[in-house]
C-alpha atoms as a PDB file:
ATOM      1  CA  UNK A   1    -147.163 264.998  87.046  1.00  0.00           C
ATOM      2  CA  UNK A   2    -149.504 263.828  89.808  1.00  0.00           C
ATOM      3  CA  UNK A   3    -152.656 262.387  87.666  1.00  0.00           C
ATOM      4  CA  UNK A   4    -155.826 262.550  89.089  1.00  0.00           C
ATOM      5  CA  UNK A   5    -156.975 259.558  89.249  1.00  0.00           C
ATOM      6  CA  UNK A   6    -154.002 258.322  91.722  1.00  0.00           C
ATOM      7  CA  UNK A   7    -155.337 260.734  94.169  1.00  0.00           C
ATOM      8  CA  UNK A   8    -155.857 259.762  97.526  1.00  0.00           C
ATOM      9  CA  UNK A   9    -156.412 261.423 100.681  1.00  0.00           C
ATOM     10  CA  UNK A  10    -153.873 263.135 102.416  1.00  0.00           C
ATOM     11  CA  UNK A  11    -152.008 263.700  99.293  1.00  0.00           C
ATOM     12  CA  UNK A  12    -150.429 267.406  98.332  1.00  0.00           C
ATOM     13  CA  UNK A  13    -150.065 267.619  94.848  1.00  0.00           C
ATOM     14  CA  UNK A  14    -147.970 270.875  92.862  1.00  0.00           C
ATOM     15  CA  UNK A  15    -148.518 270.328  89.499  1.00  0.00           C
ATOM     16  CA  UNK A  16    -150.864 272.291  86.494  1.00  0.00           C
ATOM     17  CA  UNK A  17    -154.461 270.797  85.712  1.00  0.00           C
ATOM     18  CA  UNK A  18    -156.993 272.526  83.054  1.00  0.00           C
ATOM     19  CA  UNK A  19    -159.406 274.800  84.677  1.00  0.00           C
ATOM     20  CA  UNK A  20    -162.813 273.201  83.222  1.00  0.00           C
ATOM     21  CA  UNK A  21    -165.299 275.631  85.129  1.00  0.00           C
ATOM     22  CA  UNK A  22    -164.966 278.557  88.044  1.00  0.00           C
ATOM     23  CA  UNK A  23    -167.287 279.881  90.273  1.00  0.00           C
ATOM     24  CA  UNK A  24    -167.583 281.787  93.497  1.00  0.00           C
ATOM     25  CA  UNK A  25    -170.165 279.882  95.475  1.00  0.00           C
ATOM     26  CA  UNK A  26    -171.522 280.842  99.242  1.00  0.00           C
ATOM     27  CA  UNK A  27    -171.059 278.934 102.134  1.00  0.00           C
ATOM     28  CA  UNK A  28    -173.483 278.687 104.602  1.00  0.00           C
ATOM     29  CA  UNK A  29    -172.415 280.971 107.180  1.00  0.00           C
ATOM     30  CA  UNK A  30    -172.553 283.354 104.023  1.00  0.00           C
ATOM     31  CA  UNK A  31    -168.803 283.349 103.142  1.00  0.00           C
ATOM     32  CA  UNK A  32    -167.664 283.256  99.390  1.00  0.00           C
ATOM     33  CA  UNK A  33    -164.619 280.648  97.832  1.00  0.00           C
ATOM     34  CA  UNK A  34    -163.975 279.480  94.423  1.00  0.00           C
ATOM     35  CA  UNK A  35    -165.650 276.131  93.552  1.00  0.00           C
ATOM     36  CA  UNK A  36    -163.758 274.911  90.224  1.00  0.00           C
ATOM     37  CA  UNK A  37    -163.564 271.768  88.109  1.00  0.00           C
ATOM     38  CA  UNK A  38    -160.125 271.022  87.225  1.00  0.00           C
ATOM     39  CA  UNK A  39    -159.174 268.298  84.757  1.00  0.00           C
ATOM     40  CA  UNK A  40    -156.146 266.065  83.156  1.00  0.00           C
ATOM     41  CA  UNK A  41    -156.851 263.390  80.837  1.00  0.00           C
ATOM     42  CA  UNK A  42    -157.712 260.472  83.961  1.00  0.00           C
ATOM     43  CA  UNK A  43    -160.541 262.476  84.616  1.00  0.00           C
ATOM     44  CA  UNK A  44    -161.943 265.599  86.426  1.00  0.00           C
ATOM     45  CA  UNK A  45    -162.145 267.110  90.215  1.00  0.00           C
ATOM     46  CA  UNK A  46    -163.459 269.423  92.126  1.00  0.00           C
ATOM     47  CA  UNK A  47    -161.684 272.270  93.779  1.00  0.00           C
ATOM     48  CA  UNK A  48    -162.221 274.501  96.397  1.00  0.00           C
ATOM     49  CA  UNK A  49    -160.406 277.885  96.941  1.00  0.00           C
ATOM     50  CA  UNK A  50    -161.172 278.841 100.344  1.00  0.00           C
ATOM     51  CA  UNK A  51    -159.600 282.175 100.758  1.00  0.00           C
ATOM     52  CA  UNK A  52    -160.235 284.136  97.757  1.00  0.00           C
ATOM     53  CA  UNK A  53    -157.415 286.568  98.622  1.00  0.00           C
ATOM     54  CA  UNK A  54    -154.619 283.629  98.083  1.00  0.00           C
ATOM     55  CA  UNK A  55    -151.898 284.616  95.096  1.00  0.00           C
ATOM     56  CA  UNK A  56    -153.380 284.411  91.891  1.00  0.00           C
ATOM     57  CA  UNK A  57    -156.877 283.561  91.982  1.00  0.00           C
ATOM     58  CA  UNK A  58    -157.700 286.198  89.652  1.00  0.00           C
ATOM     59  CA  UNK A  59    -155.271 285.425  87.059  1.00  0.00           C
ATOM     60  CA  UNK A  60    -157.104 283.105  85.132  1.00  0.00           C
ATOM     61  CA  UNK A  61    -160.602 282.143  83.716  1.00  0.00           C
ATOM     62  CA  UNK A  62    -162.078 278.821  82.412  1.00  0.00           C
ATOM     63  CA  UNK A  63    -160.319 276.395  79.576  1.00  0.00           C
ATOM     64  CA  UNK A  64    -156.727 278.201  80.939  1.00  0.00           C
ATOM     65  CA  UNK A  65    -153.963 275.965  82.583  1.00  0.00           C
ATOM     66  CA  UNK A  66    -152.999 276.633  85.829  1.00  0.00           C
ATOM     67  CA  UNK A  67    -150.554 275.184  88.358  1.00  0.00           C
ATOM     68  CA  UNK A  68    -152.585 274.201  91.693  1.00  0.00           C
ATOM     69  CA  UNK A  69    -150.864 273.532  95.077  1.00  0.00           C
ATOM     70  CA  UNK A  70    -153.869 271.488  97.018  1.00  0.00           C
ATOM     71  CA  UNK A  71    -154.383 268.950  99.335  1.00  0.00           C
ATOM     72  CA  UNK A  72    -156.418 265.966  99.058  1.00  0.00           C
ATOM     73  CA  UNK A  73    -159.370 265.304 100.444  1.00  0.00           C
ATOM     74  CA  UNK A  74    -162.799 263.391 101.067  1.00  0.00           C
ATOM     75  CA  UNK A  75    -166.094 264.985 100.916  1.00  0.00           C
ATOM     76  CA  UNK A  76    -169.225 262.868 100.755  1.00  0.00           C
ATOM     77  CA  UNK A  77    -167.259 259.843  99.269  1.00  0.00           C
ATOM     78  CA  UNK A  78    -165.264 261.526  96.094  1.00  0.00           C
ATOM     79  CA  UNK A  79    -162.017 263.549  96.116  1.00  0.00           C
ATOM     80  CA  UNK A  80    -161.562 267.395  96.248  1.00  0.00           C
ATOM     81  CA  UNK A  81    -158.712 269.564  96.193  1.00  0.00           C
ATOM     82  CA  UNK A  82    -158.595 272.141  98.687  1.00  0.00           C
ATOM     83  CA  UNK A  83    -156.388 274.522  97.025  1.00  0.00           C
ATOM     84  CA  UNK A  84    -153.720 276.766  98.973  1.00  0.00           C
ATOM     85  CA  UNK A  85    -152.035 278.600  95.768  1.00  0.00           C
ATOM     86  CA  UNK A  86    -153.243 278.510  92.446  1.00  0.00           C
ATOM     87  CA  UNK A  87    -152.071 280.643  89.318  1.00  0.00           C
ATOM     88  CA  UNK A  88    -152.111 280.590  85.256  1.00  0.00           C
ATOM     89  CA  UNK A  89    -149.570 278.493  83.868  1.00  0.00           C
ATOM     90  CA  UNK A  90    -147.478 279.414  80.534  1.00  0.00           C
ATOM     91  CA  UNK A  91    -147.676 277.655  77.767  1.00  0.00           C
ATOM     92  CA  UNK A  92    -144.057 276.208  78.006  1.00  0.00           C
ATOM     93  CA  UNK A  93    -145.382 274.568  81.297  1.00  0.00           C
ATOM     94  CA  UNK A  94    -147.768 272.112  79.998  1.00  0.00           C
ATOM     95  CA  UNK A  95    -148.211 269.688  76.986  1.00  0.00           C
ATOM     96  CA  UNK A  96    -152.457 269.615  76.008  1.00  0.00           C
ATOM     97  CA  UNK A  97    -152.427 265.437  75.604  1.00  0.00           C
ATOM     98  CA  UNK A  98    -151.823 265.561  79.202  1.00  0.00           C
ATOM     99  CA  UNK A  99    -155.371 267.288  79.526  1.00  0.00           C
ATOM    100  CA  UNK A 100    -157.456 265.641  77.824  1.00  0.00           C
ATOM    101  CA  UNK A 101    -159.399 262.465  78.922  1.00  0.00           C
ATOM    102  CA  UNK A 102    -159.063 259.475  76.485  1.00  0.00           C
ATOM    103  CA  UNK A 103    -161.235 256.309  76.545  1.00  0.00           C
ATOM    104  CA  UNK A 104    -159.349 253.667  78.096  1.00  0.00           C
ATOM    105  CA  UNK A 105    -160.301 251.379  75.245  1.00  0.00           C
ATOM    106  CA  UNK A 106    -158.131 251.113  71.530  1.00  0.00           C
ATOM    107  CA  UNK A 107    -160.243 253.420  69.755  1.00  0.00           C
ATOM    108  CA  UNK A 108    -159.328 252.101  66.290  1.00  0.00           C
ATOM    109  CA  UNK A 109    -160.027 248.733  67.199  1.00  0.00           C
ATOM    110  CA  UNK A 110    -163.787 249.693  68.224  1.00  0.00           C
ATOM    111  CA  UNK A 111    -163.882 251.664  64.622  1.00  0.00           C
ATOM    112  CA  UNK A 112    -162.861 248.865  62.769  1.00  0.00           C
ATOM    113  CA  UNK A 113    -165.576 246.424  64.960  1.00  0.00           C
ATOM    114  CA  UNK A 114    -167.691 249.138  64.049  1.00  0.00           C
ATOM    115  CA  UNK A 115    -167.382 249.313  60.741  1.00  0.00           C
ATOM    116  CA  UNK A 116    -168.459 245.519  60.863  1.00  0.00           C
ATOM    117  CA  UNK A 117    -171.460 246.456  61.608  1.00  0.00           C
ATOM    118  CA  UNK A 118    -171.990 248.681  58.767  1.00  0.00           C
ATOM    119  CA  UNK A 119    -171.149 245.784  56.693  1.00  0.00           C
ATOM    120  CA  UNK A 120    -173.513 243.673  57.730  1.00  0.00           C
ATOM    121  CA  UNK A 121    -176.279 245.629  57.052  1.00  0.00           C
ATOM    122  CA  UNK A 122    -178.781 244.349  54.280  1.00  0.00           C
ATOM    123  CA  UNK A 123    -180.594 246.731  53.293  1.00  0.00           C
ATOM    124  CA  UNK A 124    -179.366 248.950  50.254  1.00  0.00           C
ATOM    125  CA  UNK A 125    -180.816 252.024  51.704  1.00  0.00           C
ATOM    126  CA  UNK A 126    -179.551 251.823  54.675  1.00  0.00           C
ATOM    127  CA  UNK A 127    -176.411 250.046  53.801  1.00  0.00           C
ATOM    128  CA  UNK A 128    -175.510 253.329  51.475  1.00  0.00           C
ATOM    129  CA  UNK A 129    -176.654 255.936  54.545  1.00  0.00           C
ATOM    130  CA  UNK A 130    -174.434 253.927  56.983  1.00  0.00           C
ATOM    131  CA  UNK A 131    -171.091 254.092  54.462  1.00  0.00           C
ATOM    132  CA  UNK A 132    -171.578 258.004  53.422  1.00  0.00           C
ATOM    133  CA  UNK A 133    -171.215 258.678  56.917  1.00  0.00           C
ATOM    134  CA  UNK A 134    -168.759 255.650  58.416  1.00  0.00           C
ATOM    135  CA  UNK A 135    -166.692 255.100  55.518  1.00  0.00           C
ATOM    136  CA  UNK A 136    -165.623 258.487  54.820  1.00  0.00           C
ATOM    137  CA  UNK A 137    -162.111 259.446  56.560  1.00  0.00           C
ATOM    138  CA  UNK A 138    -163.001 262.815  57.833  1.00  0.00           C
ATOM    139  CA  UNK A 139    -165.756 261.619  59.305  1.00  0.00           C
ATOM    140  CA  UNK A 140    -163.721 258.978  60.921  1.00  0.00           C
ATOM    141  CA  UNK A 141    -161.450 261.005  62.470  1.00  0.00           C
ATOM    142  CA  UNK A 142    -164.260 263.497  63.932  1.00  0.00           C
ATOM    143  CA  UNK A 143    -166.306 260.690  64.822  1.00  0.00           C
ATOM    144  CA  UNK A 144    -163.472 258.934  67.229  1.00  0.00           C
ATOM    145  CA  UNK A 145    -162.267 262.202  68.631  1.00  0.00           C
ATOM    146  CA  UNK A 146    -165.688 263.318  70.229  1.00  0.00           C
ATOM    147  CA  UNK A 147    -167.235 262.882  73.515  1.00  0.00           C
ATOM    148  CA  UNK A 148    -170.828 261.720  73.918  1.00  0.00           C
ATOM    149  CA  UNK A 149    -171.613 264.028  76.582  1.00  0.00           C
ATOM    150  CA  UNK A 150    -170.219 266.953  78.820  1.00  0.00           C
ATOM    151  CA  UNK A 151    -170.192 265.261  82.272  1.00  0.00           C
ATOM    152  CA  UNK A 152    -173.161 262.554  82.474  1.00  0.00           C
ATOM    153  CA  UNK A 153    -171.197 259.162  80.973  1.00  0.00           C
ATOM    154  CA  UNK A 154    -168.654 258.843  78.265  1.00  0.00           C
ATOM    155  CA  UNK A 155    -167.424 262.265  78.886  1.00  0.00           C
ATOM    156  CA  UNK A 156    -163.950 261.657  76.944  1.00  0.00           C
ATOM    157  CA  UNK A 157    -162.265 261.155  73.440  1.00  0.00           C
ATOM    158  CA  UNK A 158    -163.395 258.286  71.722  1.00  0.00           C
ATOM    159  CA  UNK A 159    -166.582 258.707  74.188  1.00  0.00           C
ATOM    160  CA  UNK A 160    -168.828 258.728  71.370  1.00  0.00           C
ATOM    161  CA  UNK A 161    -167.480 255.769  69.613  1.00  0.00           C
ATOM    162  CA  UNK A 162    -167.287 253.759  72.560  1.00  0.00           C
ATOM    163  CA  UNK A 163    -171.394 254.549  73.519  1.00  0.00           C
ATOM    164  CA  UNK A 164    -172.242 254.188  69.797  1.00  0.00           C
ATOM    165  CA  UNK A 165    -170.575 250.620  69.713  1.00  0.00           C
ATOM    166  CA  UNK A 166    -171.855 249.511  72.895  1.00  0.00           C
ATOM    167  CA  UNK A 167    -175.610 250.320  71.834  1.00  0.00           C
ATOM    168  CA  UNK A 168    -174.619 248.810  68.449  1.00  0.00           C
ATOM    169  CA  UNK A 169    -173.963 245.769  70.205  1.00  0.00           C
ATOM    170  CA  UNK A 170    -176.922 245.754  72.514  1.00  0.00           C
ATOM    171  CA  UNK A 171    -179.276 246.159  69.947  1.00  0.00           C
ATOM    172  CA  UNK A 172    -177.412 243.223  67.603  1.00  0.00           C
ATOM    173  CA  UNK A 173    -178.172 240.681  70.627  1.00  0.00           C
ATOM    174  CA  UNK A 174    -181.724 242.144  70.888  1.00  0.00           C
ATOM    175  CA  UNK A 175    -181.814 241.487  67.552  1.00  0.00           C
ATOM    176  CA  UNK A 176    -180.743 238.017  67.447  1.00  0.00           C
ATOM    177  CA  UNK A 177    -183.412 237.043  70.604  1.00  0.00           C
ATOM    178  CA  UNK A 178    -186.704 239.045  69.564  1.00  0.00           C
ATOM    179  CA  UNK A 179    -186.742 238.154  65.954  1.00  0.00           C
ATOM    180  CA  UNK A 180    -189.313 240.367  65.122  1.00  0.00           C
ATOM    181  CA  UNK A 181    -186.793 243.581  65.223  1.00  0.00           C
ATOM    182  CA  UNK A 182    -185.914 244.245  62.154  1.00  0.00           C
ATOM    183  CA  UNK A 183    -182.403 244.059  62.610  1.00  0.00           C
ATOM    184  CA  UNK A 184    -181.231 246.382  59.602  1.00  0.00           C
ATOM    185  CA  UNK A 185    -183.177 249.497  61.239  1.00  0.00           C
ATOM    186  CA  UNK A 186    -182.433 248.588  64.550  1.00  0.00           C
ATOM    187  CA  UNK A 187    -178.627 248.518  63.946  1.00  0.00           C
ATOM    188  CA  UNK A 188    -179.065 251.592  61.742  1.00  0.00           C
ATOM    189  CA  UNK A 189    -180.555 253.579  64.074  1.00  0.00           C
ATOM    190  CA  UNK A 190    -177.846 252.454  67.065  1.00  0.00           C
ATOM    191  CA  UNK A 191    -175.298 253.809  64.928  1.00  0.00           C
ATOM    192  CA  UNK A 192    -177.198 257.001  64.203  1.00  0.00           C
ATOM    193  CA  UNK A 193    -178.548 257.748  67.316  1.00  0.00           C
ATOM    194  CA  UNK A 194    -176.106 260.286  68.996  1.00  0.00           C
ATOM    195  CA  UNK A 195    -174.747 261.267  65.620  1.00  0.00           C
ATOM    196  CA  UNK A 196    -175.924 265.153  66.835  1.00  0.00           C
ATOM    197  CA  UNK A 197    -173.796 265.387  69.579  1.00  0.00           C
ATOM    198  CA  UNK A 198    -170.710 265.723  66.811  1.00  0.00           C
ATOM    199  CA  UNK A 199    -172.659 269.269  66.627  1.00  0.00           C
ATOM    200  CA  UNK A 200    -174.227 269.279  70.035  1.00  0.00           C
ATOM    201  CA  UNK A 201    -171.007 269.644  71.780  1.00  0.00           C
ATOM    202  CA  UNK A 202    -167.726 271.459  70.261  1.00  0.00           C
ATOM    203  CA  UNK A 203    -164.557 269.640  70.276  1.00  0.00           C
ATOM    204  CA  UNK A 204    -161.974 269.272  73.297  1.00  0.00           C
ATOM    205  CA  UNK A 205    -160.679 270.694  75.110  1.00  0.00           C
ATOM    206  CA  UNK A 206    -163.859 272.723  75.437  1.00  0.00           C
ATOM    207  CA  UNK A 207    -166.674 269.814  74.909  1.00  0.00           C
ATOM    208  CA  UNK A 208    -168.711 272.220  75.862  1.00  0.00           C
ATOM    209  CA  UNK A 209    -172.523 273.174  74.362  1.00  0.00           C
ATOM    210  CA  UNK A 210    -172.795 274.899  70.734  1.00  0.00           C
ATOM    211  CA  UNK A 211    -175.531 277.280  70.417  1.00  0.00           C
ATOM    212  CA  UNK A 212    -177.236 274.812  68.523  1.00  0.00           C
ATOM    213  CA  UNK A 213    -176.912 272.405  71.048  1.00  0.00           C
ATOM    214  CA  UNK A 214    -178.243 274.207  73.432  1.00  0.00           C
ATOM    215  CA  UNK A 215    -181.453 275.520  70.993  1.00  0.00           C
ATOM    216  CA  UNK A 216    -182.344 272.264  69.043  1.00  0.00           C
ATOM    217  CA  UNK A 217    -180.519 269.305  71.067  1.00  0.00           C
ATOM    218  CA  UNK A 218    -178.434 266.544  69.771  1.00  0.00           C
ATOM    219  CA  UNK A 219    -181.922 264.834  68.835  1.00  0.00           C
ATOM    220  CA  UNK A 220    -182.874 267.218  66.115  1.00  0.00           C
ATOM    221  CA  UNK A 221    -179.696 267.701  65.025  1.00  0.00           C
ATOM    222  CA  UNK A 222    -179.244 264.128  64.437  1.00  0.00           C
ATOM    223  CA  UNK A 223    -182.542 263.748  62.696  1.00  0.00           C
ATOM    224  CA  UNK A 224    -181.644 266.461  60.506  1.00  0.00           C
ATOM    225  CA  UNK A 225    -178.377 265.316  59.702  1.00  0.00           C
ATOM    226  CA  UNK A 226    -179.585 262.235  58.860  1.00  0.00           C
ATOM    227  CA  UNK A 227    -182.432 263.176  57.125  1.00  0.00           C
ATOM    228  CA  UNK A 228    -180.732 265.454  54.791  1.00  0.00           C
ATOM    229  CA  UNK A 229    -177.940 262.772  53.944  1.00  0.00           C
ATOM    230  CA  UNK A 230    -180.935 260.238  52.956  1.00  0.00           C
ATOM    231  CA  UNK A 231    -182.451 263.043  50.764  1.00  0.00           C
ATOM    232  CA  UNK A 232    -179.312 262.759  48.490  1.00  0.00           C
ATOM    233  CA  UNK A 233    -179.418 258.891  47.767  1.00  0.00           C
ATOM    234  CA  UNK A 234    -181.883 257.820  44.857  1.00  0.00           C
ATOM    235  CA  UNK A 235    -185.495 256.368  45.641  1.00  0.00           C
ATOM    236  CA  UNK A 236    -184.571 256.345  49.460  1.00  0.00           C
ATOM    237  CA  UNK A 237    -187.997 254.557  50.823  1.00  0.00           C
ATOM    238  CA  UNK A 238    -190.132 257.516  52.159  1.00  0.00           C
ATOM    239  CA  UNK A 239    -191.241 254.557  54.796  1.00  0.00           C
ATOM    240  CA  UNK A 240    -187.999 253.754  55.848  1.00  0.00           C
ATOM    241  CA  UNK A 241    -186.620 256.906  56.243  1.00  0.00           C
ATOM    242  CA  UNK A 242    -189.677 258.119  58.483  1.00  0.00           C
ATOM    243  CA  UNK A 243    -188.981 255.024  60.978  1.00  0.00           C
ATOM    244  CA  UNK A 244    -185.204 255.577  60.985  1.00  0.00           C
ATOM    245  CA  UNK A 245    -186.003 259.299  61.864  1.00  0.00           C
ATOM    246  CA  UNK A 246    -188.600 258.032  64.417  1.00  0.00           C
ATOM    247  CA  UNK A 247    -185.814 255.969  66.283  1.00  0.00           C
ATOM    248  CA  UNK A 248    -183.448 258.323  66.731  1.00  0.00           C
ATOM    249  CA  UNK A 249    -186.261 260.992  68.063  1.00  0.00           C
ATOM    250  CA  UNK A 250    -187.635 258.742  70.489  1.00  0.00           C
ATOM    251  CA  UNK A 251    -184.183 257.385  71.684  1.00  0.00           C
ATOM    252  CA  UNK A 252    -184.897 258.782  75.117  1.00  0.00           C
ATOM    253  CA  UNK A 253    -187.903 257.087  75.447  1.00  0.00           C
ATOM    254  CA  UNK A 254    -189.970 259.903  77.288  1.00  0.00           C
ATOM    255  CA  UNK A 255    -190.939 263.020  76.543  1.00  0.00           C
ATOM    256  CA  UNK A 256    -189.615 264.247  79.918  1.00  0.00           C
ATOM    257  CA  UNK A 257    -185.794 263.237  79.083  1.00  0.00           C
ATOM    258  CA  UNK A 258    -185.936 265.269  75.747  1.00  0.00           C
ATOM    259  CA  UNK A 259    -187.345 262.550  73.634  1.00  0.00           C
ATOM    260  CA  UNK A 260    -189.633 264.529  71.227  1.00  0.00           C
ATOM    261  CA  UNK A 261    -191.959 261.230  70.240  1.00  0.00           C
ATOM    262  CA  UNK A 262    -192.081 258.113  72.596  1.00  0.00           C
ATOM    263  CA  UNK A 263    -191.280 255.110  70.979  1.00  0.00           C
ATOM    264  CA  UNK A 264    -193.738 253.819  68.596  1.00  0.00           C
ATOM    265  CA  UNK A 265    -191.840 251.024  66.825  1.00  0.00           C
ATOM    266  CA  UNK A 266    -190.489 247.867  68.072  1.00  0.00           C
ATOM    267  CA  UNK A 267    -187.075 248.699  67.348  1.00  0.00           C
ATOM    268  CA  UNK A 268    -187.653 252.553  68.615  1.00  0.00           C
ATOM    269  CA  UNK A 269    -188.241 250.398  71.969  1.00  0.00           C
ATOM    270  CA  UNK A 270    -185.024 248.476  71.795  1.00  0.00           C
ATOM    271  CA  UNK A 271    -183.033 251.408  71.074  1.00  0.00           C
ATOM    272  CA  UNK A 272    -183.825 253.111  73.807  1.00  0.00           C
ATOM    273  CA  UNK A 273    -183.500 249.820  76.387  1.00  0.00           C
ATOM    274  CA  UNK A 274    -179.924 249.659  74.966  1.00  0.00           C
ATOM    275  CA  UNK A 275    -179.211 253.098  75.059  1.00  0.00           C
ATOM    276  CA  UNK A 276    -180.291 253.669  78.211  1.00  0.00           C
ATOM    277  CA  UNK A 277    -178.585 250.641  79.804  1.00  0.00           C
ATOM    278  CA  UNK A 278    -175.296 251.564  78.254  1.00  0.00           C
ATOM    279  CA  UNK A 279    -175.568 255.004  79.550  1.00  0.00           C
ATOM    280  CA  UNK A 280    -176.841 253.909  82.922  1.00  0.00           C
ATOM    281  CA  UNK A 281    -173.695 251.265  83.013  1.00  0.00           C
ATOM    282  CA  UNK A 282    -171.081 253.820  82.244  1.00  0.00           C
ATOM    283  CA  UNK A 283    -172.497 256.298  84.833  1.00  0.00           C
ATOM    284  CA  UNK A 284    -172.377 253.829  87.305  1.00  0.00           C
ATOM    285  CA  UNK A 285    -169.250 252.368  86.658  1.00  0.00           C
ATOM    286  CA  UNK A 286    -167.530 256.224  86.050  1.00  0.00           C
ATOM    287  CA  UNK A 287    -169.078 256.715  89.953  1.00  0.00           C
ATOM    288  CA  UNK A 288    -167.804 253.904  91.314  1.00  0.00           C
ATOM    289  CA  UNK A 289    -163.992 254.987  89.964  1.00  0.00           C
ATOM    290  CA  UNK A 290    -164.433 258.417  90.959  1.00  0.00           C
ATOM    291  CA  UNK A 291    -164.609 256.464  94.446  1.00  0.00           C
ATOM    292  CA  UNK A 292    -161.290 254.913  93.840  1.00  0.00           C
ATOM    293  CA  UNK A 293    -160.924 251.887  96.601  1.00  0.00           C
ATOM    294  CA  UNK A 294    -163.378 253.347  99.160  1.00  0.00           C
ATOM    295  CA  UNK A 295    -165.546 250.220 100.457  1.00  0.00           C
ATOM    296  CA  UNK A 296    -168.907 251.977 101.724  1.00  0.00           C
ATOM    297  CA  UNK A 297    -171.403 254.077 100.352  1.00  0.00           C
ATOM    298  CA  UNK A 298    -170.361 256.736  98.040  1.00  0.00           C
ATOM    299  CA  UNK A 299    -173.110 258.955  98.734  1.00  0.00           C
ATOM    300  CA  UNK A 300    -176.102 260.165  96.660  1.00  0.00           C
ATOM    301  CA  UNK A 301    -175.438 260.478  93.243  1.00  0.00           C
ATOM    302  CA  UNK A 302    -177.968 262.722  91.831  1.00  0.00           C
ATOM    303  CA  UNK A 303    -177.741 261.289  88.161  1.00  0.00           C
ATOM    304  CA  UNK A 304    -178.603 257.962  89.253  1.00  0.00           C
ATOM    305  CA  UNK A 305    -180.538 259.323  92.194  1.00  0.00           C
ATOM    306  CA  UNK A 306    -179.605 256.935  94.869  1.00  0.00           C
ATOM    307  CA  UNK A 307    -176.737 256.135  96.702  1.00  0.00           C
ATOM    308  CA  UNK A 308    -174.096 253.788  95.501  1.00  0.00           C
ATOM    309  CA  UNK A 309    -171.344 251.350  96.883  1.00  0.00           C
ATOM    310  CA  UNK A 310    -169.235 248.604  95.454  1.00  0.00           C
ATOM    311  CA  UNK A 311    -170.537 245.025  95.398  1.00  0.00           C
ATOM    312  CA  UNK A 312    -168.910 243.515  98.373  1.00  0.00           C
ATOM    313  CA  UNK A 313    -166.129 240.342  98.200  1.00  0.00           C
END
């Protein structure tokens, strides 16, 4: 099959992507076509059905398979398919690992690195949270198969492990340089931090919101989750478990990004720096590929809100 991210303009592509989202949008001159999201496991796409009376547009819904013929094309510096034919595809037709988007890194290799972490932690409080939740195998295997978000960065398997081990890391060189972090929390916390979104968001191929996600937010869920683990080990520092809980609510860093309490600790502070960068990075960098080997400006992307190119050579 034609994968999406060897796209290029021009191209004509017959093969069967998973339909992610469909909607019937208006056009300016007040005309209706299909805007959809389609998806393989290189990433997603946009789609446009122009005539809404071509062959099987109303055949399928969201989350079904369906074989596309489109043509490539450029639209304010990303791809789009501008489909001609599209229908639902049987079950025969398709294999699901084809579908779903895997980071590009060895996931059990990041585990294990993570697990170092956990290891190194000090602290017998905090050393005991980190294991009931890292070193138990179902937990493992959840952990690396979830995404940490929907669209905005790290929007893949092993997305949540890869985020959670590159604040981890962050927050172990912050550590290291302001030596007034206490570096047991801080790494604590890193690990912790998007622990919600195993809740937040269901599992592929959906990775969609839960209806607690979209009520509480993978902030209190986290909290929660945390808090309620820490409840079950012995003489757990009321102190300690307050400014844990405190880091992972203020993660965001403002109220006005879903943070419930702005950081009031140093290492609340760092945490969000590092989360925020490594977020920021991915977003970036997830643009930038989405752009494949166009040299100018990408256009404005409204989650970094400005518009983006590649460094020059």
């Amino acid at each position: 099959m034609k994968y999406i991210d060897t796209f290029r303009e021009g191209m004509h592509t017959s093969d069967i992507y998973l339909c992610k989202s469909k909607q019937i949008a208006i056009t300016k001159n007040g005309k209706e076509y299909g805007n959809l999201v389609l998806q393989d496991k290189t990433g997603t796409i946009d789609g446009k059905i122009w005539d809404l009376n071509s062959p099987g547009v109303g055949s399928f819904e969201v989350m079904n398979y369906v074989q596309v013929e489109a043509d490539v094309t450029l639209f304010q510096g990303s791809f789009q398919l501008n489909i001609k034919r599209i229908r639902k595809a049987a079950e025969r037709e398709y294999k699901e690992a084809d579908y779903l988007p895997v980071s590009k890194k060895d996931i059990p290799k990041m585990y294990e690195e993570l697990m170092g972490f956990v290891t190194s932690i000090q602290n017998p409080f905090l050393s005991r949270l980190a294991m009931d939740f890292f070193g138990n195998p179902k937990f493992e295997k959840a952990f690396c198969f979830h995404s940490a978000a929907k669209t905005v960065h790290h929007g893949f398997v092993g997305g949540l492990l890869e985020h959670t081990l590159g604040v981890t890391r962050l927050c172990d060189y912050y550590a290291s340089y302001y030596t007034q972090l206490n570096r047991d929390l801080l790494i604590t916390a890193a690990m912790f931090h998007d622990i919600g979104k195993m809740q937040e968001l269901s599992r592929f191929p959906e990775n969609d919101y839960t209806d607690d996600g979209q009520l509480l937010g993978h902030i209190i869920i986290g909290m929660e989750m945390v808090g309620s683990r820490m409840k079950m080990i012995p003489d757990f520092p009321a102190k300690l478990a307050s400014e844990l809980k405190h880091c992972i609510l203020a993660h965001h860093g403002e109220l006005e990004y879903g943070s419930p309490k702005k950081p009031a600790l140093l290492e609340a502070l760092a945490l969000n720096f590092a989360d925020n960068t490594d977020a920021k990075m991915e977003t970036m960098m997830e643009a930038l590929n989405a752009g494949n080997d166009n040299p100018g400006w990408l256009g404005f992307n409204r989650l970094l809100e400005t518009n983006i190119r590649r460094t020059g050579e």
